[in-house]
PDB file of N, CA and C in Angstrom:
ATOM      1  N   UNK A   1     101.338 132.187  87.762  1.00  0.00           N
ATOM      2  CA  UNK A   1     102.391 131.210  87.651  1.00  0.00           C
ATOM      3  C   UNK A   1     103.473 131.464  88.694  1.00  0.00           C
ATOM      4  N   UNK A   2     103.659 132.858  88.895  1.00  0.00           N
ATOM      5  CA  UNK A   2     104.670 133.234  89.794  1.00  0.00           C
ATOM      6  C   UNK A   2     104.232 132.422  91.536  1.00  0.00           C
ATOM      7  N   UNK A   3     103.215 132.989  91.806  1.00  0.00           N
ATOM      8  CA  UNK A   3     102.665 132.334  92.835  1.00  0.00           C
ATOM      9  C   UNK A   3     102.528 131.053  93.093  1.00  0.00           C
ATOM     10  N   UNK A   4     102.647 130.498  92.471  1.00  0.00           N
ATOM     11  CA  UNK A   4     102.140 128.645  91.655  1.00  0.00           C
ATOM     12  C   UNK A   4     103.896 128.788  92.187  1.00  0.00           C
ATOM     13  N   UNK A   5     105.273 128.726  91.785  1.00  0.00           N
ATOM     14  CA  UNK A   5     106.472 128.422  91.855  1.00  0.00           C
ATOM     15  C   UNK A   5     106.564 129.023  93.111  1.00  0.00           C
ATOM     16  N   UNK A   6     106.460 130.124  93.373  1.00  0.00           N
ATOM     17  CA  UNK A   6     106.522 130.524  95.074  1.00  0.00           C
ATOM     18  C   UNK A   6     106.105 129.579  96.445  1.00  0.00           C
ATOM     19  N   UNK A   7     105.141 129.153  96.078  1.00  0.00           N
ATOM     20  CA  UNK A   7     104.478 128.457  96.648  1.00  0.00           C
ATOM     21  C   UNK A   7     105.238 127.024  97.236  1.00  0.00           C
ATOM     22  N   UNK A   8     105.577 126.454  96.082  1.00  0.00           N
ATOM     23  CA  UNK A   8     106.204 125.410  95.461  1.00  0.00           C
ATOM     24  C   UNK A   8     108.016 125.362  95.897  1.00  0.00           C
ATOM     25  N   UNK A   9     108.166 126.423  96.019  1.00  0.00           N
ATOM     26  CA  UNK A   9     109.696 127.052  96.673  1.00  0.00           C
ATOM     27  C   UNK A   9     109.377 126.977  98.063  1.00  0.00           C
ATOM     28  N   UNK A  10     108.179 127.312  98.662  1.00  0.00           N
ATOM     29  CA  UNK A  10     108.329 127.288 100.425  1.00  0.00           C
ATOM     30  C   UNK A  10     108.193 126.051 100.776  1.00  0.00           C
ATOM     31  N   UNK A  11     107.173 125.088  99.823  1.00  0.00           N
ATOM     32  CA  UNK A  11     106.999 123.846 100.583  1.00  0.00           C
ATOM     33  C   UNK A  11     108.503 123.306 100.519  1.00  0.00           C
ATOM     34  N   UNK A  12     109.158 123.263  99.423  1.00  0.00           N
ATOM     35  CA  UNK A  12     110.784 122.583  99.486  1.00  0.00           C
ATOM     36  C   UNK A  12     111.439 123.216 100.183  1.00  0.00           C
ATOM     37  N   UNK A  13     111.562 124.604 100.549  1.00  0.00           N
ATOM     38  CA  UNK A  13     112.330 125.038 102.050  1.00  0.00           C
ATOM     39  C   UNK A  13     111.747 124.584 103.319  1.00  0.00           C
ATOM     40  N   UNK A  14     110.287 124.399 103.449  1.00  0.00           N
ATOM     41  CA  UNK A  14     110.063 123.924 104.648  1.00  0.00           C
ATOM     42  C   UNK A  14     110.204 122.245 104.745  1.00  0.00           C
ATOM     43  N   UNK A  15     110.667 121.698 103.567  1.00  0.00           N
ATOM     44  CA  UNK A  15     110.967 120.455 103.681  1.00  0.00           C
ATOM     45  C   UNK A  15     112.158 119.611 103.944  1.00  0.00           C
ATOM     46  N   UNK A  16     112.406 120.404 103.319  1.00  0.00           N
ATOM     47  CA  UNK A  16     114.738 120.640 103.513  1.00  0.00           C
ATOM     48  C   UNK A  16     115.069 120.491 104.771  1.00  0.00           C
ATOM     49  N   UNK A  17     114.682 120.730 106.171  1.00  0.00           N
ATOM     50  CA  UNK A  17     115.462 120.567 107.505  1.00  0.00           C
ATOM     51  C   UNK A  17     115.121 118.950 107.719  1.00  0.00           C
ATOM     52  N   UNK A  18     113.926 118.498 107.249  1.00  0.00           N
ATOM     53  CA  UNK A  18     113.747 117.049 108.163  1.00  0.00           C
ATOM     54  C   UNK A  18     113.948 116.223 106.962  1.00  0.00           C
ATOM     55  N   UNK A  19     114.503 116.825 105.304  1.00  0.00           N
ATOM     56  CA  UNK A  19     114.532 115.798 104.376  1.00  0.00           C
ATOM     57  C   UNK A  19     116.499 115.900 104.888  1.00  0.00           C
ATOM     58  N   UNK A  20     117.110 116.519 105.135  1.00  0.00           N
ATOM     59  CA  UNK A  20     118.457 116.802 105.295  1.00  0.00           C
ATOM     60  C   UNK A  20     118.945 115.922 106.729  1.00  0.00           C
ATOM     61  N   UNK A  21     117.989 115.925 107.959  1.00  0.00           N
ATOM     62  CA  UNK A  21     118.600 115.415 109.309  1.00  0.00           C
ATOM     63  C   UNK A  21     118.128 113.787 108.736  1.00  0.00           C
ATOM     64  N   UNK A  22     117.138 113.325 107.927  1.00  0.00           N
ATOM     65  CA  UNK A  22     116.948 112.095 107.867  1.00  0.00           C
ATOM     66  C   UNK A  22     117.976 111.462 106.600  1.00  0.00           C
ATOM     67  N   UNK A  23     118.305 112.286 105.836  1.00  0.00           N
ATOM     68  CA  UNK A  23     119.739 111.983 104.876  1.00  0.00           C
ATOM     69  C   UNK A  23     120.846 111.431 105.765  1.00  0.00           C
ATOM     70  N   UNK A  24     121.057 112.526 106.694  1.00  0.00           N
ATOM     71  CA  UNK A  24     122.361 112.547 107.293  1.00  0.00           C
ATOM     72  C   UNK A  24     122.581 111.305 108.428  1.00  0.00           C
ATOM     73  N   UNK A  25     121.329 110.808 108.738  1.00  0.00           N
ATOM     74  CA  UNK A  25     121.176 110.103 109.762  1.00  0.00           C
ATOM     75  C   UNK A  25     121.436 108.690 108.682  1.00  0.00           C
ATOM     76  N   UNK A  26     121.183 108.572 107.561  1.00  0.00           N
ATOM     77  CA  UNK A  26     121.317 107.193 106.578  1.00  0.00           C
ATOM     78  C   UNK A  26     119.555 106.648 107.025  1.00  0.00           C
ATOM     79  N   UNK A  27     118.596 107.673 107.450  1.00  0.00           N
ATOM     80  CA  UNK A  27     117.854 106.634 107.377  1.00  0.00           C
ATOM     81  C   UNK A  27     117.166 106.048 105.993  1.00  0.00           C
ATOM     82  N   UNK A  28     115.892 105.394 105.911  1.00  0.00           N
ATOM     83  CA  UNK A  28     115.501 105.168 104.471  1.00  0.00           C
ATOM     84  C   UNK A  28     114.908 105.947 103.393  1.00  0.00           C
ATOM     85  N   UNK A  29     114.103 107.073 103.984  1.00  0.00           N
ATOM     86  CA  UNK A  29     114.157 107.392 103.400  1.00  0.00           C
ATOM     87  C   UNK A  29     114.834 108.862 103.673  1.00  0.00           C
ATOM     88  N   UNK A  30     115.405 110.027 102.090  1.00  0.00           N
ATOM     89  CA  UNK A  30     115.967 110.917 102.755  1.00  0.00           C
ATOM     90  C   UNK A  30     115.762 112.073 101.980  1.00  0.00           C
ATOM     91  N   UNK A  31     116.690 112.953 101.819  1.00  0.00           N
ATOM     92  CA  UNK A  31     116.604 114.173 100.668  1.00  0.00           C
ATOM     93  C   UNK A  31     114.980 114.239  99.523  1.00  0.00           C
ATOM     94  N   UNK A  32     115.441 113.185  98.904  1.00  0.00           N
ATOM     95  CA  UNK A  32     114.628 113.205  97.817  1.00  0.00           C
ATOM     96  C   UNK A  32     113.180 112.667  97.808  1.00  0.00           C
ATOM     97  N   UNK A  33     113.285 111.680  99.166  1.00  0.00           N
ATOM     98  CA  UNK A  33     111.251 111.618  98.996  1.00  0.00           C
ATOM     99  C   UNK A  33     111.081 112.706 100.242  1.00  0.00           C
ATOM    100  N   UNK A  34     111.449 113.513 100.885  1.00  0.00           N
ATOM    101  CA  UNK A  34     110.360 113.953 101.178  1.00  0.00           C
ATOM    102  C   UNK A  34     110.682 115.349 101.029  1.00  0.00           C
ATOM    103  N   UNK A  35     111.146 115.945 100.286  1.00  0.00           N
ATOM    104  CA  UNK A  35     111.163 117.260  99.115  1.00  0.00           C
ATOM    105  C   UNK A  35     110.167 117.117  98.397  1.00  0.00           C
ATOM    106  N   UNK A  36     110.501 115.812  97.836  1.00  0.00           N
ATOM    107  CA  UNK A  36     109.346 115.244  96.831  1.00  0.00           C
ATOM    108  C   UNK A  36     107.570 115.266  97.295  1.00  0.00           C
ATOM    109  N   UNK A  37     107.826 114.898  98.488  1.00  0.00           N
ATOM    110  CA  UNK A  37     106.514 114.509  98.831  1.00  0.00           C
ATOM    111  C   UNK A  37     105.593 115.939  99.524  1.00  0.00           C
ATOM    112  N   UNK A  38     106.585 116.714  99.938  1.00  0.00           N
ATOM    113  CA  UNK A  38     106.023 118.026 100.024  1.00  0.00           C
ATOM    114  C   UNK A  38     106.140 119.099  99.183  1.00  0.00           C
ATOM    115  N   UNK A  39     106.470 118.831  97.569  1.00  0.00           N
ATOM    116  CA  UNK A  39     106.710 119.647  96.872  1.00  0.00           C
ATOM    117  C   UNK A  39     105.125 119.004  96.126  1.00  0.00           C
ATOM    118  N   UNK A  40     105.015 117.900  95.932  1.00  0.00           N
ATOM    119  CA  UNK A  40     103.998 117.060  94.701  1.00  0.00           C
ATOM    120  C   UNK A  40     102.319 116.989  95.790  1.00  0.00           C
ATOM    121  N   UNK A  41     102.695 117.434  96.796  1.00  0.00           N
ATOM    122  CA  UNK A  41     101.443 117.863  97.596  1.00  0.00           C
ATOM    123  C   UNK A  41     100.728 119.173  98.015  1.00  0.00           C
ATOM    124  N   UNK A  42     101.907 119.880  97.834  1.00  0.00           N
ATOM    125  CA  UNK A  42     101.640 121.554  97.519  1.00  0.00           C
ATOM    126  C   UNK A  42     100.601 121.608  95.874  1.00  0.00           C
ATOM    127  N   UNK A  43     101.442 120.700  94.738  1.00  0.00           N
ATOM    128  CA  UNK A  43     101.327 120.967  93.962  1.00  0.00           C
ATOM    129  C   UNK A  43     100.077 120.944  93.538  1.00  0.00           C
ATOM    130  N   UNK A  44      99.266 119.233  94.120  1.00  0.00           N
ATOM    131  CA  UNK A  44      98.192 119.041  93.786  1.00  0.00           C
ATOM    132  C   UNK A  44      97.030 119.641  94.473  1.00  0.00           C
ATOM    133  N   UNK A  45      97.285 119.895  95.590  1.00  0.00           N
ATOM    134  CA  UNK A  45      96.285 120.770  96.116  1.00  0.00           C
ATOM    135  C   UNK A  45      96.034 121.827  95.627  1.00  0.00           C
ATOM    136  N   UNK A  46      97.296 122.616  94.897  1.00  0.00           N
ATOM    137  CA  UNK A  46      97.211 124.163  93.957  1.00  0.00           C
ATOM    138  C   UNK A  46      96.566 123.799  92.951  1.00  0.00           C
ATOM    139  N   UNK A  47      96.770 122.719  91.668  1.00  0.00           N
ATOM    140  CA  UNK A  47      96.214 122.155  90.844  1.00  0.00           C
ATOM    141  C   UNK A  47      94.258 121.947  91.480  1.00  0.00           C
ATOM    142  N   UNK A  48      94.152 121.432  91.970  1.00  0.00           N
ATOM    143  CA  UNK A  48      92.999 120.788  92.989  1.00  0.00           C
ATOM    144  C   UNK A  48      92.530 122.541  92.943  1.00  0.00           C
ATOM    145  N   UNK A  49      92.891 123.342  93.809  1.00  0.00           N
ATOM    146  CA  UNK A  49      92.128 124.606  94.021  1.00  0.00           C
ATOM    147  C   UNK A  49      91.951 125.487  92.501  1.00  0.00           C
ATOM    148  N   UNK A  50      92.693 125.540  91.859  1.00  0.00           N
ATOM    149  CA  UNK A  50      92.607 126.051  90.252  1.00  0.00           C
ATOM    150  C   UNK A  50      91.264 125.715  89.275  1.00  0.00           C
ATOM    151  N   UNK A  51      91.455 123.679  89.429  1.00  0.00           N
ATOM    152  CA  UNK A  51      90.478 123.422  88.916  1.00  0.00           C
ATOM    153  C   UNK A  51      89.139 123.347  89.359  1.00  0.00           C
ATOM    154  N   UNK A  52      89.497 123.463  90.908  1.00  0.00           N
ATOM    155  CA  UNK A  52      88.033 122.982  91.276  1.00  0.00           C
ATOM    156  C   UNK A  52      87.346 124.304  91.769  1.00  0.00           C
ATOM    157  N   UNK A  53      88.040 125.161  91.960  1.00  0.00           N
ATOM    158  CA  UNK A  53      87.248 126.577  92.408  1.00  0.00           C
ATOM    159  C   UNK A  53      87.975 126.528  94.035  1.00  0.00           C
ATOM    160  N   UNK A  54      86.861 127.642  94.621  1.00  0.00           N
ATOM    161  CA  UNK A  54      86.894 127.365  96.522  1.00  0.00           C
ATOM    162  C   UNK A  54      85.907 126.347  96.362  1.00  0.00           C
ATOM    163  N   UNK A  55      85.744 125.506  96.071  1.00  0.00           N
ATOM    164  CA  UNK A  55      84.076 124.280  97.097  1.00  0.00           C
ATOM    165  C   UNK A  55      85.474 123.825  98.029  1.00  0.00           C
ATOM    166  N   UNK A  56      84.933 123.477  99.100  1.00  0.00           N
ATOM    167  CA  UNK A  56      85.846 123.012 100.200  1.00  0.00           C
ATOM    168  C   UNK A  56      85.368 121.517 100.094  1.00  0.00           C
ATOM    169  N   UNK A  57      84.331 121.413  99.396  1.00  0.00           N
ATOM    170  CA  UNK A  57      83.834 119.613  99.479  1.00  0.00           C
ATOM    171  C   UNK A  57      84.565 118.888  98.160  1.00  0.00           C
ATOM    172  N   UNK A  58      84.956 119.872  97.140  1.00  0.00           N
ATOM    173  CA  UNK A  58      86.029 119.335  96.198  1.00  0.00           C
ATOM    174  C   UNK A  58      87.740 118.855  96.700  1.00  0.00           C
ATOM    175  N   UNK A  59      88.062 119.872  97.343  1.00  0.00           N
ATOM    176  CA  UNK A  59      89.467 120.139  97.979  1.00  0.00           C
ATOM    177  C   UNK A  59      89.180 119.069  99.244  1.00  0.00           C
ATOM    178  N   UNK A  60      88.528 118.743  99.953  1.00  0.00           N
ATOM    179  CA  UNK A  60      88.624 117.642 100.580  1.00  0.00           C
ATOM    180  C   UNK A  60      88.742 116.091 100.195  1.00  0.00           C
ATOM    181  N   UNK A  61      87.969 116.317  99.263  1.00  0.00           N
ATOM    182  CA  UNK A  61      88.238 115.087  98.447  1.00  0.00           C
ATOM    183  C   UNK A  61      89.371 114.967  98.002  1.00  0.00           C
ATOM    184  N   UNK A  62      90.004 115.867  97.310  1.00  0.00           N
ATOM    185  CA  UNK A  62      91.657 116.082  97.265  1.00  0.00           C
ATOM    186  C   UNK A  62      92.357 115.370  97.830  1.00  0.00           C
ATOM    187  N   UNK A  63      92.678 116.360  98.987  1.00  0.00           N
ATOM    188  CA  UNK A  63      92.884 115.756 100.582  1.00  0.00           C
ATOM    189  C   UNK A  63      92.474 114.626 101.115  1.00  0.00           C
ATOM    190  N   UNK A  64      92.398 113.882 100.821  1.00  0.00           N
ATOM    191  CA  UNK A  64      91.827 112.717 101.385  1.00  0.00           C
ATOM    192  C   UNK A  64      92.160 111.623 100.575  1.00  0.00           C
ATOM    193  N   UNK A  65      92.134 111.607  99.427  1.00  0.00           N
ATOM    194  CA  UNK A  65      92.919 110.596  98.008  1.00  0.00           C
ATOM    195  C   UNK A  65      94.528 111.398  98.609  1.00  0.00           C
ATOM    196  N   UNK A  66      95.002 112.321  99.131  1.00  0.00           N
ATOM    197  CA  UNK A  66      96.670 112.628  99.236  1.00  0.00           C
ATOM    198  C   UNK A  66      97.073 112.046  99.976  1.00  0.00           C
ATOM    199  N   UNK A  67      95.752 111.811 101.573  1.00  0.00           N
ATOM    200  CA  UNK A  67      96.639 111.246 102.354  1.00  0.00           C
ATOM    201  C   UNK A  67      96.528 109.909 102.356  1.00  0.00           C
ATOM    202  N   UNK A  68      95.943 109.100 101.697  1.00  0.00           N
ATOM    203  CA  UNK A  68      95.721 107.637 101.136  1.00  0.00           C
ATOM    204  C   UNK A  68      96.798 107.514 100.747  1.00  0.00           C
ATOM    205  N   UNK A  69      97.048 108.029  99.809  1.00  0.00           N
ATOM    206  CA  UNK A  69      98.600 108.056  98.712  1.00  0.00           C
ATOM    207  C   UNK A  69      99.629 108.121  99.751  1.00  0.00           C
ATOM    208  N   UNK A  70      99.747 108.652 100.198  1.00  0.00           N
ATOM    209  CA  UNK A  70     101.011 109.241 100.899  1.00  0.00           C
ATOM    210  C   UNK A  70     100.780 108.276 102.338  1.00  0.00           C
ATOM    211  N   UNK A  71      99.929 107.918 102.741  1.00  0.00           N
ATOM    212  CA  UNK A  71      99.763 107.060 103.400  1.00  0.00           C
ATOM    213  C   UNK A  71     100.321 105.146 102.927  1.00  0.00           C
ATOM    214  N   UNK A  72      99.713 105.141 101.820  1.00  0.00           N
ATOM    215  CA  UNK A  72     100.298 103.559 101.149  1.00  0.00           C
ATOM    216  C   UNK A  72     102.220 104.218 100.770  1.00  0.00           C
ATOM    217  N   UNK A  73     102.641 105.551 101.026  1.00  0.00           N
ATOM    218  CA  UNK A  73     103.928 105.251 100.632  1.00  0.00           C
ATOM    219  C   UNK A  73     104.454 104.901 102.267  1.00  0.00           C
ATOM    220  N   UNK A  74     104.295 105.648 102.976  1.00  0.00           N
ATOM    221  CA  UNK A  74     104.651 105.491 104.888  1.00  0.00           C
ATOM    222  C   UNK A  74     104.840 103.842 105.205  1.00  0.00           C
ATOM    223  N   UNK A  75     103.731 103.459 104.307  1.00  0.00           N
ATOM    224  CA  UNK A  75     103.068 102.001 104.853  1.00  0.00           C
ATOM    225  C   UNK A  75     104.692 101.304 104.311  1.00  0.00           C
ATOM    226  N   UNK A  76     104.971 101.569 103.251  1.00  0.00           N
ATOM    227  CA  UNK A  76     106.462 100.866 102.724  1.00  0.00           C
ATOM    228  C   UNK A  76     107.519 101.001 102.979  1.00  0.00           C
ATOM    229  N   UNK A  77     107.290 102.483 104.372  1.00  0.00           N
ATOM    230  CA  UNK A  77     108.531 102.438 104.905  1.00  0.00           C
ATOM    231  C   UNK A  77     108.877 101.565 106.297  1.00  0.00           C
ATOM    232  N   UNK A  78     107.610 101.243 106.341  1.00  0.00           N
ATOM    233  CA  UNK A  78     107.601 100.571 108.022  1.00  0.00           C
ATOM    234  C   UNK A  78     108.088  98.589 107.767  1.00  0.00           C
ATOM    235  N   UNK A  79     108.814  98.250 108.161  1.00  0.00           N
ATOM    236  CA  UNK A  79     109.526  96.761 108.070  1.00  0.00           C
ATOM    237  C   UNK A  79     109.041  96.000 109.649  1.00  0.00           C
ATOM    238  N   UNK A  80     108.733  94.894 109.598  1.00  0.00           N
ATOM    239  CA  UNK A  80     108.423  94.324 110.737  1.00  0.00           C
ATOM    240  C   UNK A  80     109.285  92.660 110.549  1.00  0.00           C
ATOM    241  N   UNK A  81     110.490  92.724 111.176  1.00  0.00           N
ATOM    242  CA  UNK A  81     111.557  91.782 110.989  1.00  0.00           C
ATOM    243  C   UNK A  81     111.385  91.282 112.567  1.00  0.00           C
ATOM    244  N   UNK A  82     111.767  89.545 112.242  1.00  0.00           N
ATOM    245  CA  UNK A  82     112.124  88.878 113.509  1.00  0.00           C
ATOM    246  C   UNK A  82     111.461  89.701 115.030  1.00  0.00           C
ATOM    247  N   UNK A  83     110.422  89.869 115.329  1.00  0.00           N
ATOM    248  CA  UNK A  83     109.479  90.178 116.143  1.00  0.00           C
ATOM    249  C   UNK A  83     109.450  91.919 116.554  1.00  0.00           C
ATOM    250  N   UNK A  84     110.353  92.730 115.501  1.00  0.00           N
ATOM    251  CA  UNK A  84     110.354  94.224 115.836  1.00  0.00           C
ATOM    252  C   UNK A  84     109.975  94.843 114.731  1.00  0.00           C
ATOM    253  N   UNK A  85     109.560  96.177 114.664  1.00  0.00           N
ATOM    254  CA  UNK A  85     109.341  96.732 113.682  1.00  0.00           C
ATOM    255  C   UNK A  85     109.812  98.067 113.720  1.00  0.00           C
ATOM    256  N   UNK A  86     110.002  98.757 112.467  1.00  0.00           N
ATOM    257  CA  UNK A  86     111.284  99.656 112.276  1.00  0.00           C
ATOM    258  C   UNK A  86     110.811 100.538 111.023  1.00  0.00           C
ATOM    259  N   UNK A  87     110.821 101.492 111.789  1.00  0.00           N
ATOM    260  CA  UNK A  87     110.270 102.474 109.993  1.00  0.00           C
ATOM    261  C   UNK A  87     108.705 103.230 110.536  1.00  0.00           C
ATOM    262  N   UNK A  88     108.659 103.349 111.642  1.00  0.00           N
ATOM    263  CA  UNK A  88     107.139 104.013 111.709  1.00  0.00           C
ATOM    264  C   UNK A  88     107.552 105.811 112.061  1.00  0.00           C
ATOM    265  N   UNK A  89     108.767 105.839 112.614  1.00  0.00           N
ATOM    266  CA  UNK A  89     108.852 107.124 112.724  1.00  0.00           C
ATOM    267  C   UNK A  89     109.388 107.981 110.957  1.00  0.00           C
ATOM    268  N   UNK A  90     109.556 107.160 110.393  1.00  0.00           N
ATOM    269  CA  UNK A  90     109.580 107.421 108.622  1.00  0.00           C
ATOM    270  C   UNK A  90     108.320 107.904 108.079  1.00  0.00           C
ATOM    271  N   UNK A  91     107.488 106.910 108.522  1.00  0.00           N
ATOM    272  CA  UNK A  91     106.158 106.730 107.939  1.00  0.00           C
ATOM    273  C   UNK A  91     105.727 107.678 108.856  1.00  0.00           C
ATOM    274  N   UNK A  92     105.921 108.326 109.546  1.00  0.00           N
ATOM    275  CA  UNK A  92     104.710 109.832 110.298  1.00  0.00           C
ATOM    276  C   UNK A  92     105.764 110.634 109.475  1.00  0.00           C
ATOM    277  N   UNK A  93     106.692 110.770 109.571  1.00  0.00           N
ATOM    278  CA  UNK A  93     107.491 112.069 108.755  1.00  0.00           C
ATOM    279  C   UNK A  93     106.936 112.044 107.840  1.00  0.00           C
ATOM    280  N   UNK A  94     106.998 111.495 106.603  1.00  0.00           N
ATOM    281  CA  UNK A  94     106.279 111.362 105.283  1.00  0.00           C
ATOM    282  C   UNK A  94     105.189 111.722 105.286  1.00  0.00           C
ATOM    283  N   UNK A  95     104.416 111.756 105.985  1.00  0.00           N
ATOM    284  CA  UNK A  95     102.479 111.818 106.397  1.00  0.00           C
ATOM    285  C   UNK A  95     102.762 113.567 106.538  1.00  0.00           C
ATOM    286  N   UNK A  96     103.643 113.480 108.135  1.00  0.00           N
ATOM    287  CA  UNK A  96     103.949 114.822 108.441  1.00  0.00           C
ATOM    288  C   UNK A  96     104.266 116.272 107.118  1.00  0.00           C
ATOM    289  N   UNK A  97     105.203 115.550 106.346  1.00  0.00           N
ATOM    290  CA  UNK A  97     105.542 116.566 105.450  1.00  0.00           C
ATOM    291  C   UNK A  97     104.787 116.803 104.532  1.00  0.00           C
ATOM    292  N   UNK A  98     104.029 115.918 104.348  1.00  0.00           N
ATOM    293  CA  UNK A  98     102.573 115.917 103.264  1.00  0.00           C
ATOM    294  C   UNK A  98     102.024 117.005 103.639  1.00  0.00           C
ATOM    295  N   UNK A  99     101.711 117.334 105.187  1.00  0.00           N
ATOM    296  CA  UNK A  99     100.627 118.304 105.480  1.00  0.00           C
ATOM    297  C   UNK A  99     101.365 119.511 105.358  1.00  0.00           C
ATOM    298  N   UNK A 100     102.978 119.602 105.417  1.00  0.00           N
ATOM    299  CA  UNK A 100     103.799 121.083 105.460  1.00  0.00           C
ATOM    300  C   UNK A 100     102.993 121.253 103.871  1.00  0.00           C
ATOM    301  N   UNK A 101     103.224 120.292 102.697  1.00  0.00           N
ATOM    302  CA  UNK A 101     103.306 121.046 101.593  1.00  0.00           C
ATOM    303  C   UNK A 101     101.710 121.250 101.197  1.00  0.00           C
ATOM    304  N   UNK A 102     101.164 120.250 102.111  1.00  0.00           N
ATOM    305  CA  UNK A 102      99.729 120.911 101.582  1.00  0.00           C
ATOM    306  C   UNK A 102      98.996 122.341 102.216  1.00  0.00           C
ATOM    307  N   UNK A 103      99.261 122.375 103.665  1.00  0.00           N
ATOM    308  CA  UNK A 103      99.070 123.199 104.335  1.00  0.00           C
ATOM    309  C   UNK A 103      99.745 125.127 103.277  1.00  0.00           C
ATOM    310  N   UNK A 104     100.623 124.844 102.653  1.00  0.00           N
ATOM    311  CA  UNK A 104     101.051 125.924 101.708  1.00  0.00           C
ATOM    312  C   UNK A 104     100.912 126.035 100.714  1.00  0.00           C
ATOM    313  N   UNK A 105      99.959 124.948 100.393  1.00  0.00           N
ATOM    314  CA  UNK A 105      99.281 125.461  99.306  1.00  0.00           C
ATOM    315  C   UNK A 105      97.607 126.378  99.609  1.00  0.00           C
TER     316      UNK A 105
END
């Protein structure tokens, strides 16, 4: 369990510098989705490795429904108004931080 919260503590420190400069900047999204999104991707991959053993063909499957998910959230950050579009460098951060918290798990 200790390890399980440790774990879970680095992905939210390694998430904190780009969830904090995108707060501060007012963009859309900030602090809280992508703490979130690299804390709840650590998580499931730990969950994911617990239940499923090492098979690496389980844990990919994982991985692959995460970045779908986390992919349809990116997709809602991107806006395409009056012939420009705005929100794609959101939508790779979000993707991006997915892999900090999965990568530590």
């Amino acid at each position: 369990m200790l390890q399980h919260l440790l774990q879970l503590s680095i992905a939210f420190a390694l998430a904190l510098p780009i969830a904090w400069d995108r707060e501060q900047r007012e963009r859309s999204a900030g602090l809280r989705t992508f703490t979130l999104v690299a804390i709840s991707t650590c998580g499931f991959m730990m969950a994911a490795q617990t239940a499923l053993g090492a098979s690496a063909d389980a844990q990919s499957r994982v991985w692959q429904g995460l970045l779908t998910g986390i992919g349809f959230i990116g997709s809602g950050a991107i806006l395409k108004t009056q012939g420009t579009v705005r929100g794609t460098a959101t939508a790779a951060s979000i993707w991006n931080t997915a892999a900090v918290g999965t990568a530590v798990a």
